[in-house]
PDB file of N, CA and C in Angstrom:
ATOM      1  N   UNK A   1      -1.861  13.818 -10.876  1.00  0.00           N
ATOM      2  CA  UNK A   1      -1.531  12.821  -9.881  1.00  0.00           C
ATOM      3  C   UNK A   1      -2.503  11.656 -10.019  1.00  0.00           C
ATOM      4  N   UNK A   2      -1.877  10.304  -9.371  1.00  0.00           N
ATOM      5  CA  UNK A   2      -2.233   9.284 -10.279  1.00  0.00           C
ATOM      6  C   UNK A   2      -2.976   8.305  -8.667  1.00  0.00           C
ATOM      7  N   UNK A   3      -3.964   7.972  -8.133  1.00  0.00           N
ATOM      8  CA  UNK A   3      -4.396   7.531  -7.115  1.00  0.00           C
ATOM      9  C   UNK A   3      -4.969   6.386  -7.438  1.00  0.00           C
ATOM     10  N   UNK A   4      -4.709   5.103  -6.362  1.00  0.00           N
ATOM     11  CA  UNK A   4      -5.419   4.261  -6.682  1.00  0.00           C
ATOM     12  C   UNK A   4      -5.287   3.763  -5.653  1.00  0.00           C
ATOM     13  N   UNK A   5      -6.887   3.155  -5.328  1.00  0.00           N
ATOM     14  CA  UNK A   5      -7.757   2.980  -4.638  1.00  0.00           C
ATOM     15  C   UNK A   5      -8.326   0.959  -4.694  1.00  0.00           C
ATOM     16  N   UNK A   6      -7.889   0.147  -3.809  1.00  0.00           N
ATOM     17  CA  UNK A   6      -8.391  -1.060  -3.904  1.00  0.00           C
ATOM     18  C   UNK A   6      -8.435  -1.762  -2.834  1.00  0.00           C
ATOM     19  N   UNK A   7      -9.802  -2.767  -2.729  1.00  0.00           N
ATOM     20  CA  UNK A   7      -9.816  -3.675  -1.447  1.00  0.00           C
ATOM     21  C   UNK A   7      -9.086  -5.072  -2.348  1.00  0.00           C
ATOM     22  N   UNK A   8      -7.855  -5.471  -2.034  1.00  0.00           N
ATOM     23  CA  UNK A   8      -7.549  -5.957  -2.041  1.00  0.00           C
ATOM     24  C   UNK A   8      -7.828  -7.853  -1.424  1.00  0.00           C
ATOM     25  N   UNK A   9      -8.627  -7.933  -0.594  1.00  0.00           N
ATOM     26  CA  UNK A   9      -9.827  -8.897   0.241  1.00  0.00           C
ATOM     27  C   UNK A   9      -8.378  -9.676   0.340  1.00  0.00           C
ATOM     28  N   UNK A  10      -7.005  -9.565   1.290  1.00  0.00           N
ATOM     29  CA  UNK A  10      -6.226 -10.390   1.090  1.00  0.00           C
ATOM     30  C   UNK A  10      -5.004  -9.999   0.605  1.00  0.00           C
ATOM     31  N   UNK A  11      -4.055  -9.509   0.908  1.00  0.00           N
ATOM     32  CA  UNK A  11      -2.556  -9.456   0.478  1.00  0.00           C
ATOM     33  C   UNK A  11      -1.649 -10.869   0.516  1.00  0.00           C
ATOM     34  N   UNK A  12      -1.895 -11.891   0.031  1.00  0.00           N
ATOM     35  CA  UNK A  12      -1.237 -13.183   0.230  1.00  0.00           C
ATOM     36  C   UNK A  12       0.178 -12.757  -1.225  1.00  0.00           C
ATOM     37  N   UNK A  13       0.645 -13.623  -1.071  1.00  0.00           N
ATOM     38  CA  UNK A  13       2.029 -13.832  -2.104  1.00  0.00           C
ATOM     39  C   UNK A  13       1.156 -14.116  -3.678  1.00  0.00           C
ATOM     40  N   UNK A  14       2.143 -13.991  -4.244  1.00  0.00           N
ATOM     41  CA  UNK A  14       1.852 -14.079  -6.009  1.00  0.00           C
ATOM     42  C   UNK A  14       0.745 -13.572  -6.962  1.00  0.00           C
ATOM     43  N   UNK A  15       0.002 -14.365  -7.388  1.00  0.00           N
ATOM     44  CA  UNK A  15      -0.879 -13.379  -8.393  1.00  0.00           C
ATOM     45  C   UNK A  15      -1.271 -11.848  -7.840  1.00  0.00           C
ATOM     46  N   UNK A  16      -1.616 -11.963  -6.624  1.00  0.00           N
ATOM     47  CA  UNK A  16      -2.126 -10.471  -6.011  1.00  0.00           C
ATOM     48  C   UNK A  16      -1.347  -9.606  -6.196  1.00  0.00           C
ATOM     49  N   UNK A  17       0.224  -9.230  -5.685  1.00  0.00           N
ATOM     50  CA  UNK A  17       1.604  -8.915  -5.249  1.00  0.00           C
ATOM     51  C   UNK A  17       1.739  -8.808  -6.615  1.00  0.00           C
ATOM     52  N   UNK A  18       1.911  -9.519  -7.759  1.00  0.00           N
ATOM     53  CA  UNK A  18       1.920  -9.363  -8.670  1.00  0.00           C
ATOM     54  C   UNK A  18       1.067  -8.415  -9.861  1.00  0.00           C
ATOM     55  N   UNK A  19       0.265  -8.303 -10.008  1.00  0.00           N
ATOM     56  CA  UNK A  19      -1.479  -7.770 -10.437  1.00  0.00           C
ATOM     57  C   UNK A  19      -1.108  -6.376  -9.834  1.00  0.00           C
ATOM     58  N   UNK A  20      -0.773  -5.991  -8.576  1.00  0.00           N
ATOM     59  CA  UNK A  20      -0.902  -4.859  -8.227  1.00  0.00           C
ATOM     60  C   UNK A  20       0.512  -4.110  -8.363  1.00  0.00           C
ATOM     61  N   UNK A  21       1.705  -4.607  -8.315  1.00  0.00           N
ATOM     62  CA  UNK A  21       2.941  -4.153  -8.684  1.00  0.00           C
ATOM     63  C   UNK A  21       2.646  -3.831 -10.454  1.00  0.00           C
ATOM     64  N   UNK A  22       2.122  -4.314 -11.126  1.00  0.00           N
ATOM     65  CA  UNK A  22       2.175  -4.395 -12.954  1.00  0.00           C
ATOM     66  C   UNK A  22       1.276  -2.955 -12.951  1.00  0.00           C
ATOM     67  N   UNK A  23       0.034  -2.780 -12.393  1.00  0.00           N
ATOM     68  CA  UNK A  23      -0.814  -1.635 -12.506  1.00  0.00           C
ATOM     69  C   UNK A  23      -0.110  -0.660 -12.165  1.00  0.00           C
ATOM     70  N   UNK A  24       0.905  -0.648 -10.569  1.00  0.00           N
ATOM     71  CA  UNK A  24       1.444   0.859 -10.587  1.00  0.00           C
ATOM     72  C   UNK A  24       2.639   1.153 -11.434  1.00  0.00           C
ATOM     73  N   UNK A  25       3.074   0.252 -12.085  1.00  0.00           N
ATOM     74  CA  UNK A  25       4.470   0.200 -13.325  1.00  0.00           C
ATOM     75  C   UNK A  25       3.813   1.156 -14.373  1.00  0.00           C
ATOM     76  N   UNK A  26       2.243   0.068 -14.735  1.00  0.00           N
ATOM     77  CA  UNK A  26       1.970   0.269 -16.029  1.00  0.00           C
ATOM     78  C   UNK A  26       1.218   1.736 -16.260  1.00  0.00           C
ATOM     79  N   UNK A  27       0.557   2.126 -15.137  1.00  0.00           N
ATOM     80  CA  UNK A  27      -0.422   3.455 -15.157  1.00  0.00           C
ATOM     81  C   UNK A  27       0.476   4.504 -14.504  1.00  0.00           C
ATOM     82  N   UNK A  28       1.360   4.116 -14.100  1.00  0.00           N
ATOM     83  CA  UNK A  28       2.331   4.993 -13.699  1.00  0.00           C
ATOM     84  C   UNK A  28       1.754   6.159 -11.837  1.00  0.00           C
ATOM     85  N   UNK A  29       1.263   4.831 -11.229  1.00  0.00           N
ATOM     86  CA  UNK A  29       0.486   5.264 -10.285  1.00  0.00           C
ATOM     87  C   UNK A  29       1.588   6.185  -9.451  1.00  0.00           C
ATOM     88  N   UNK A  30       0.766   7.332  -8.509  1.00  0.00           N
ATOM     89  CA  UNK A  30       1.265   8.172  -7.755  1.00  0.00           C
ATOM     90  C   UNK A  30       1.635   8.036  -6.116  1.00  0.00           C
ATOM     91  N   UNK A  31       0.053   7.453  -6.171  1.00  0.00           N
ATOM     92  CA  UNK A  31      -0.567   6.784  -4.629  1.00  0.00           C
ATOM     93  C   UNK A  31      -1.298   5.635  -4.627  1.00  0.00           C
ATOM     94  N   UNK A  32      -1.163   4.386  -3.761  1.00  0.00           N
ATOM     95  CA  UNK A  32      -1.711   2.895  -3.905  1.00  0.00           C
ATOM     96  C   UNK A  32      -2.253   3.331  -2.501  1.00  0.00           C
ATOM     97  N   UNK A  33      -3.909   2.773  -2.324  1.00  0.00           N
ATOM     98  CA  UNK A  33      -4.151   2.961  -1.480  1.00  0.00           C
ATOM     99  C   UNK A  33      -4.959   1.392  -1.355  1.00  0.00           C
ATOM    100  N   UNK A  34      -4.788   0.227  -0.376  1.00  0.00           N
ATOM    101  CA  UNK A  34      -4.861  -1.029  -0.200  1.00  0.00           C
ATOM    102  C   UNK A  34      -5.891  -1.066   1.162  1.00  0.00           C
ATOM    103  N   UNK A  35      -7.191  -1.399   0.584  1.00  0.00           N
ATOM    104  CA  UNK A  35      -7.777  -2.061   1.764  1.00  0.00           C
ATOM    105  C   UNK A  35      -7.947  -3.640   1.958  1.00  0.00           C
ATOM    106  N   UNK A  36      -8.662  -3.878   3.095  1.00  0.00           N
ATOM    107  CA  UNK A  36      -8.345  -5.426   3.892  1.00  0.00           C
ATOM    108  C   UNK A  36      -7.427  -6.010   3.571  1.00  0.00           C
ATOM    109  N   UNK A  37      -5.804  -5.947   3.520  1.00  0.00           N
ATOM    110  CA  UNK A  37      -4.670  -6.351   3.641  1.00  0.00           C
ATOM    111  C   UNK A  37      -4.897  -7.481   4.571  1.00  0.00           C
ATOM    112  N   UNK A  38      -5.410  -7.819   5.266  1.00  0.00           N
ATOM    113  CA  UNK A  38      -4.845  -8.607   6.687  1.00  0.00           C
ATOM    114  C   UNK A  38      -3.934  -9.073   6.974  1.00  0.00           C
ATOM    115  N   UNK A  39      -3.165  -7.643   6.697  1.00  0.00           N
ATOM    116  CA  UNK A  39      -1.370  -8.291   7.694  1.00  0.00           C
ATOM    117  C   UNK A  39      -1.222  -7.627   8.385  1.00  0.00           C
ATOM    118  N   UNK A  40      -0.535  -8.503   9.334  1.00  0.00           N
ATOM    119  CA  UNK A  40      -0.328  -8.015  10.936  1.00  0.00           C
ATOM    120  C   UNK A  40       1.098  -7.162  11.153  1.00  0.00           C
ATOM    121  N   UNK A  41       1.965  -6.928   9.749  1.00  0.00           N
ATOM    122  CA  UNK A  41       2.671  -6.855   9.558  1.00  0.00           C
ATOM    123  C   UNK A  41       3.488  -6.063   8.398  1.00  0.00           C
ATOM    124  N   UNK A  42       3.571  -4.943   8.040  1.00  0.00           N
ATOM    125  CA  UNK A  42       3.894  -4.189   6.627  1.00  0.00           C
ATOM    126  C   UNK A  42       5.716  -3.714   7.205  1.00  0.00           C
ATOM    127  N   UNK A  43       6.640  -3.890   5.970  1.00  0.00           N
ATOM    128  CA  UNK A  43       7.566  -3.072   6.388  1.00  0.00           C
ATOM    129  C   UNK A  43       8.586  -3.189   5.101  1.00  0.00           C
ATOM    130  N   UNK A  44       9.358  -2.533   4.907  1.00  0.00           N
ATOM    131  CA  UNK A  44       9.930  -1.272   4.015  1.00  0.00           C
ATOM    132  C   UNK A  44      10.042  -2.696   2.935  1.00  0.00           C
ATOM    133  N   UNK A  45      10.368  -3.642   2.551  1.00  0.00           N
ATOM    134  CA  UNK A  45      10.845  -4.956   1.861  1.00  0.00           C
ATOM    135  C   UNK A  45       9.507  -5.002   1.462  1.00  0.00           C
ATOM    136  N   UNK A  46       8.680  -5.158   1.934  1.00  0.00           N
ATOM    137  CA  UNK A  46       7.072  -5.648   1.514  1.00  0.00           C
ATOM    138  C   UNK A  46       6.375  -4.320   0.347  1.00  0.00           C
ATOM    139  N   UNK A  47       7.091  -2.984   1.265  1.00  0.00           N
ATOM    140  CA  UNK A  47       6.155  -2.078   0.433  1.00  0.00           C
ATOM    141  C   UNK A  47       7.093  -1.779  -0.795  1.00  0.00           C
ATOM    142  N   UNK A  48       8.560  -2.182  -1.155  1.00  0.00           N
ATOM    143  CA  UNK A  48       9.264  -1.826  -2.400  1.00  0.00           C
ATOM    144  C   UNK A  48       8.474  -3.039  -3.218  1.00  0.00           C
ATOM    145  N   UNK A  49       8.433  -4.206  -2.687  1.00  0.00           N
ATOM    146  CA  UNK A  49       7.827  -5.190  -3.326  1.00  0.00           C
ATOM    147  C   UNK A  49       7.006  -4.945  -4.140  1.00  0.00           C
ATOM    148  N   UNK A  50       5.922  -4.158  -3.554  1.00  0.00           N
ATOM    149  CA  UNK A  50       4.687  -3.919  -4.209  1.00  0.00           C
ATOM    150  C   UNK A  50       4.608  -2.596  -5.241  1.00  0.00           C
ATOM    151  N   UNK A  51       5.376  -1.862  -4.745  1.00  0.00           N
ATOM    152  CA  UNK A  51       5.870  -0.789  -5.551  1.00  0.00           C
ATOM    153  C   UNK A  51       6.701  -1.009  -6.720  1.00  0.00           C
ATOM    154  N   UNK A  52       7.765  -1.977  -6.686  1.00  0.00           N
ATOM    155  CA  UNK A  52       8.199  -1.613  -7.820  1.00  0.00           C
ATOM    156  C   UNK A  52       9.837  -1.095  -7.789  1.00  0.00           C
ATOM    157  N   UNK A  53       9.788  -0.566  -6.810  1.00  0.00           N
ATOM    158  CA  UNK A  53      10.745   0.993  -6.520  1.00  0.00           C
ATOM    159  C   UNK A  53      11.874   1.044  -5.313  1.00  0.00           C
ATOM    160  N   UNK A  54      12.494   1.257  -4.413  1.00  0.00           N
ATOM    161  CA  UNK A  54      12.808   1.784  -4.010  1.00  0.00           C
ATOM    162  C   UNK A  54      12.597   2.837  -2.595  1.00  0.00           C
ATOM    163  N   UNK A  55      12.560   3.967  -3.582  1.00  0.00           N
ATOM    164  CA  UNK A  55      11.917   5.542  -3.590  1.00  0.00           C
ATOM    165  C   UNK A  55      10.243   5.397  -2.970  1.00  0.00           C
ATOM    166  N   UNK A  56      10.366   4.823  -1.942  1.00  0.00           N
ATOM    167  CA  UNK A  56       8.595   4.740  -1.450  1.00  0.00           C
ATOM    168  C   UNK A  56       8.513   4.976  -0.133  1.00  0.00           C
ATOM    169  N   UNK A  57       7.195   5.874   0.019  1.00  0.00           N
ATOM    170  CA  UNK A  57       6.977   6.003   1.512  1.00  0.00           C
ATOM    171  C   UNK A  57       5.671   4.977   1.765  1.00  0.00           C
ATOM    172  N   UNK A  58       5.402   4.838   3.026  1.00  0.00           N
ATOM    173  CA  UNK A  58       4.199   4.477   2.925  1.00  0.00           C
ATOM    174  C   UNK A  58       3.810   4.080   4.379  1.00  0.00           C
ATOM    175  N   UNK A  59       2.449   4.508   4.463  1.00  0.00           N
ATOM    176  CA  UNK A  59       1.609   4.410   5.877  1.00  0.00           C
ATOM    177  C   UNK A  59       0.761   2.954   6.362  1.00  0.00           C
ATOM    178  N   UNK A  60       0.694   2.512   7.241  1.00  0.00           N
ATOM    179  CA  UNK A  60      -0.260   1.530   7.572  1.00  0.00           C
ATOM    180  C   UNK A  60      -1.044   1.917   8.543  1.00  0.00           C
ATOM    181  N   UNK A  61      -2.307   0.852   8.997  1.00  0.00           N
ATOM    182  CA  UNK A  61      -3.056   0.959   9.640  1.00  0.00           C
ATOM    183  C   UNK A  61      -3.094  -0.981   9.518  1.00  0.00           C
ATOM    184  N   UNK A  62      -2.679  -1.592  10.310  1.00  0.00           N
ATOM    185  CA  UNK A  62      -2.496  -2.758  10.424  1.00  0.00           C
ATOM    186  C   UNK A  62      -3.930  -3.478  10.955  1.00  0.00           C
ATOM    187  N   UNK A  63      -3.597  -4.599  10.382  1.00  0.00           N
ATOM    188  CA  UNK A  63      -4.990  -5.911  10.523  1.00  0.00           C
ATOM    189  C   UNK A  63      -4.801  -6.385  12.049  1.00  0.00           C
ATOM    190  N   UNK A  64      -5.917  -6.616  12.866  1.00  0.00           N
ATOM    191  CA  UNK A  64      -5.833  -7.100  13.668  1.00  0.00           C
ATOM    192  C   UNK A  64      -6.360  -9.120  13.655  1.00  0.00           C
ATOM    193  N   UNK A  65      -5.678  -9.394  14.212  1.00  0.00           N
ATOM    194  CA  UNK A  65      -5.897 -11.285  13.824  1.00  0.00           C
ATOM    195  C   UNK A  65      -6.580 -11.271  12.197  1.00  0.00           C
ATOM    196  N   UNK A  66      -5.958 -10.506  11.333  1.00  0.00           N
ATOM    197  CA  UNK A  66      -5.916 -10.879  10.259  1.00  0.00           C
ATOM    198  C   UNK A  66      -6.693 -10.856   9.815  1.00  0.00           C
ATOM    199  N   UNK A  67      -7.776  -9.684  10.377  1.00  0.00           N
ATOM    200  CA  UNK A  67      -9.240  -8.789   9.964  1.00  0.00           C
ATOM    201  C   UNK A  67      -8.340  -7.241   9.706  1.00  0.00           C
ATOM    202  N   UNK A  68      -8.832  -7.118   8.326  1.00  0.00           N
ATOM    203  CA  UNK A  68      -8.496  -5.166   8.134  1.00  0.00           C
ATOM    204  C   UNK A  68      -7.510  -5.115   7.450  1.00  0.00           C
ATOM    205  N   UNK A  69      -7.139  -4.036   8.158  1.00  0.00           N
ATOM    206  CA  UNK A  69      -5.525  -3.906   7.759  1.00  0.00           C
ATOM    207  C   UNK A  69      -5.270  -2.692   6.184  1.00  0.00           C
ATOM    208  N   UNK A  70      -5.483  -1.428   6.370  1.00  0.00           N
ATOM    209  CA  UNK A  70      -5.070  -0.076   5.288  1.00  0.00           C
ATOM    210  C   UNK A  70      -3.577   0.089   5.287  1.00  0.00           C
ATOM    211  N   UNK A  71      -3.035   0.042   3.406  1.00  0.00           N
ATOM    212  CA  UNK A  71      -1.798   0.244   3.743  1.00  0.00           C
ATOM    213  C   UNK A  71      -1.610   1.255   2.283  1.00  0.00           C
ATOM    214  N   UNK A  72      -1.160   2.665   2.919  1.00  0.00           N
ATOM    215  CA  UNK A  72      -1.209   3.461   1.701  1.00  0.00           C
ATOM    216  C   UNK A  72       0.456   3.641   1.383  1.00  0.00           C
ATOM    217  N   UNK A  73       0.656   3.541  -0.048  1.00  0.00           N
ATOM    218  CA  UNK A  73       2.307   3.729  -0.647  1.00  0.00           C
ATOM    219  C   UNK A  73       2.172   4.908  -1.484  1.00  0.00           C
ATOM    220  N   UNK A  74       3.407   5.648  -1.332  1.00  0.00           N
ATOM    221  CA  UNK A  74       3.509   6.148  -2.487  1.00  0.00           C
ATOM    222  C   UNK A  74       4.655   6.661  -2.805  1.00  0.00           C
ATOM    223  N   UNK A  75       4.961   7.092  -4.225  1.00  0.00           N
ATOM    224  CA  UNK A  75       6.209   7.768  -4.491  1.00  0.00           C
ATOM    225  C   UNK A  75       6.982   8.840  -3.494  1.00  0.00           C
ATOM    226  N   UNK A  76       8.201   8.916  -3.255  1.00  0.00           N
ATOM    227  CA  UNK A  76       8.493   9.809  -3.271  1.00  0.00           C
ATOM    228  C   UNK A  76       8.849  11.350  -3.659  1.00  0.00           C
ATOM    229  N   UNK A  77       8.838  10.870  -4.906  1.00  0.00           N
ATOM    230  CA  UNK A  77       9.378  11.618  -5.769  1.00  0.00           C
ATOM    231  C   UNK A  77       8.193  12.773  -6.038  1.00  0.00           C
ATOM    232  N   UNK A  78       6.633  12.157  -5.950  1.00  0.00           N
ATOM    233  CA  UNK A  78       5.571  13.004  -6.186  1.00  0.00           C
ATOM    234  C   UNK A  78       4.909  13.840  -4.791  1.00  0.00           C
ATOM    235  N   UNK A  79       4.967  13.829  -3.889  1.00  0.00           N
ATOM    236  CA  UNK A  79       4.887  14.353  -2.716  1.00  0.00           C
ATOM    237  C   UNK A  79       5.486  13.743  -1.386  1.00  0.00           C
ATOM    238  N   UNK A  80       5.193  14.819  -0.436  1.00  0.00           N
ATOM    239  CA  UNK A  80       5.726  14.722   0.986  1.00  0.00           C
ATOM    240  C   UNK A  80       4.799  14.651   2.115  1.00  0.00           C
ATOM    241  N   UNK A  81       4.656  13.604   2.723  1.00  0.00           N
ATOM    242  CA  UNK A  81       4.093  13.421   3.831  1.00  0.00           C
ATOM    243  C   UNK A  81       4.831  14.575   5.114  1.00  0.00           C
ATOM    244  N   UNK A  82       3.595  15.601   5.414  1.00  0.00           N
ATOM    245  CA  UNK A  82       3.588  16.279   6.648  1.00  0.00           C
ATOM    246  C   UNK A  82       2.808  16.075   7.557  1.00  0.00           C
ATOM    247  N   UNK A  83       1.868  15.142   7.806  1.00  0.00           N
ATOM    248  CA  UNK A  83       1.162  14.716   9.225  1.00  0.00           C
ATOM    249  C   UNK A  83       0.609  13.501   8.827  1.00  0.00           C
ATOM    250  N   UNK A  84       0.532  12.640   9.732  1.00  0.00           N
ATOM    251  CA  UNK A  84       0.171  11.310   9.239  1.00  0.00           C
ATOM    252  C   UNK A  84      -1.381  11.184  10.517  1.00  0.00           C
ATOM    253  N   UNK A  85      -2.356  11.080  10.288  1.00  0.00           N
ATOM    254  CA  UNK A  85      -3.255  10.527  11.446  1.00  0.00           C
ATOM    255  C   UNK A  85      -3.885   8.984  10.903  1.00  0.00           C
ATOM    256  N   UNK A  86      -3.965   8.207  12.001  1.00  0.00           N
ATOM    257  CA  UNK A  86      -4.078   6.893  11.862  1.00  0.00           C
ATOM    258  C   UNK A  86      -5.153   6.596  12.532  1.00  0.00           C
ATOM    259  N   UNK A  87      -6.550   6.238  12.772  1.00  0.00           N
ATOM    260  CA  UNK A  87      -7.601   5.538  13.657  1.00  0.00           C
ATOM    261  C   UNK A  87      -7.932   4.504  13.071  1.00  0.00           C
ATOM    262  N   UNK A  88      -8.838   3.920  14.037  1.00  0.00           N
ATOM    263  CA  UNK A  88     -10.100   2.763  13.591  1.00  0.00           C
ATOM    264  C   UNK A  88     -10.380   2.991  12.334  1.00  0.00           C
ATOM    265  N   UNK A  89      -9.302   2.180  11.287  1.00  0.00           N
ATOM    266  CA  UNK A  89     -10.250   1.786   9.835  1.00  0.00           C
ATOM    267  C   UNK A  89     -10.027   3.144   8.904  1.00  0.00           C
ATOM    268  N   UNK A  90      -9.457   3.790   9.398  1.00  0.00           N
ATOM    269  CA  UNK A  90      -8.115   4.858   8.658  1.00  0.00           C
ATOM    270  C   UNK A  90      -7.196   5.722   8.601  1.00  0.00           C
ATOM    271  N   UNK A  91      -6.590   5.922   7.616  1.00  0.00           N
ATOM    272  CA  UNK A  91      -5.044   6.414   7.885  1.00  0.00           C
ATOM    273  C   UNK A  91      -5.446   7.844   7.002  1.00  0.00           C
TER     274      UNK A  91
END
């Protein structure tokens, strides 16, 4: 299983969105795990985006005024989410 782990300092449009969709294509990642996102905002369009795919689950822990913000994706196909816990600064 294939994990990856990045502070991202920023989820804005293009090179980033880009850069990180090519790594989970190319390494054939399992799990993307995204810190300081600062979006106030994640949802199913944003996380195929970044994936690649489809076939994706994926958890947040959202930015507040656009400080923070953990957003973990991952295949479906490679495991199943059975409990999700979410606090202050992680999921």
């Amino acid at each position: 299983m294939k994990i990856v782990s990045y502070n991202i300092r920023g989820l804005g449009r293009g090179f980033r969105w880009g850069a990180v969709k090519k790594l989970v294509v190319k390494e054939q990642v399992d799990m993307l795990c995204l810190q300081e996102t600062k979006k106030e905002m994640v949802d199913k369009t944003m996380s195929q985006a970044l994936w690649g795919d489809s076939e994706v689950k994926w958890a947040t822990n959202l930015a507040v005024n656009s400080a923070g913000g953990i957003l973990c994706i991952w295949s479906e196909s490679s495991f199943v989410l059975e409990k999700e816990v979410i606090g202050s600064g992680f999921i």
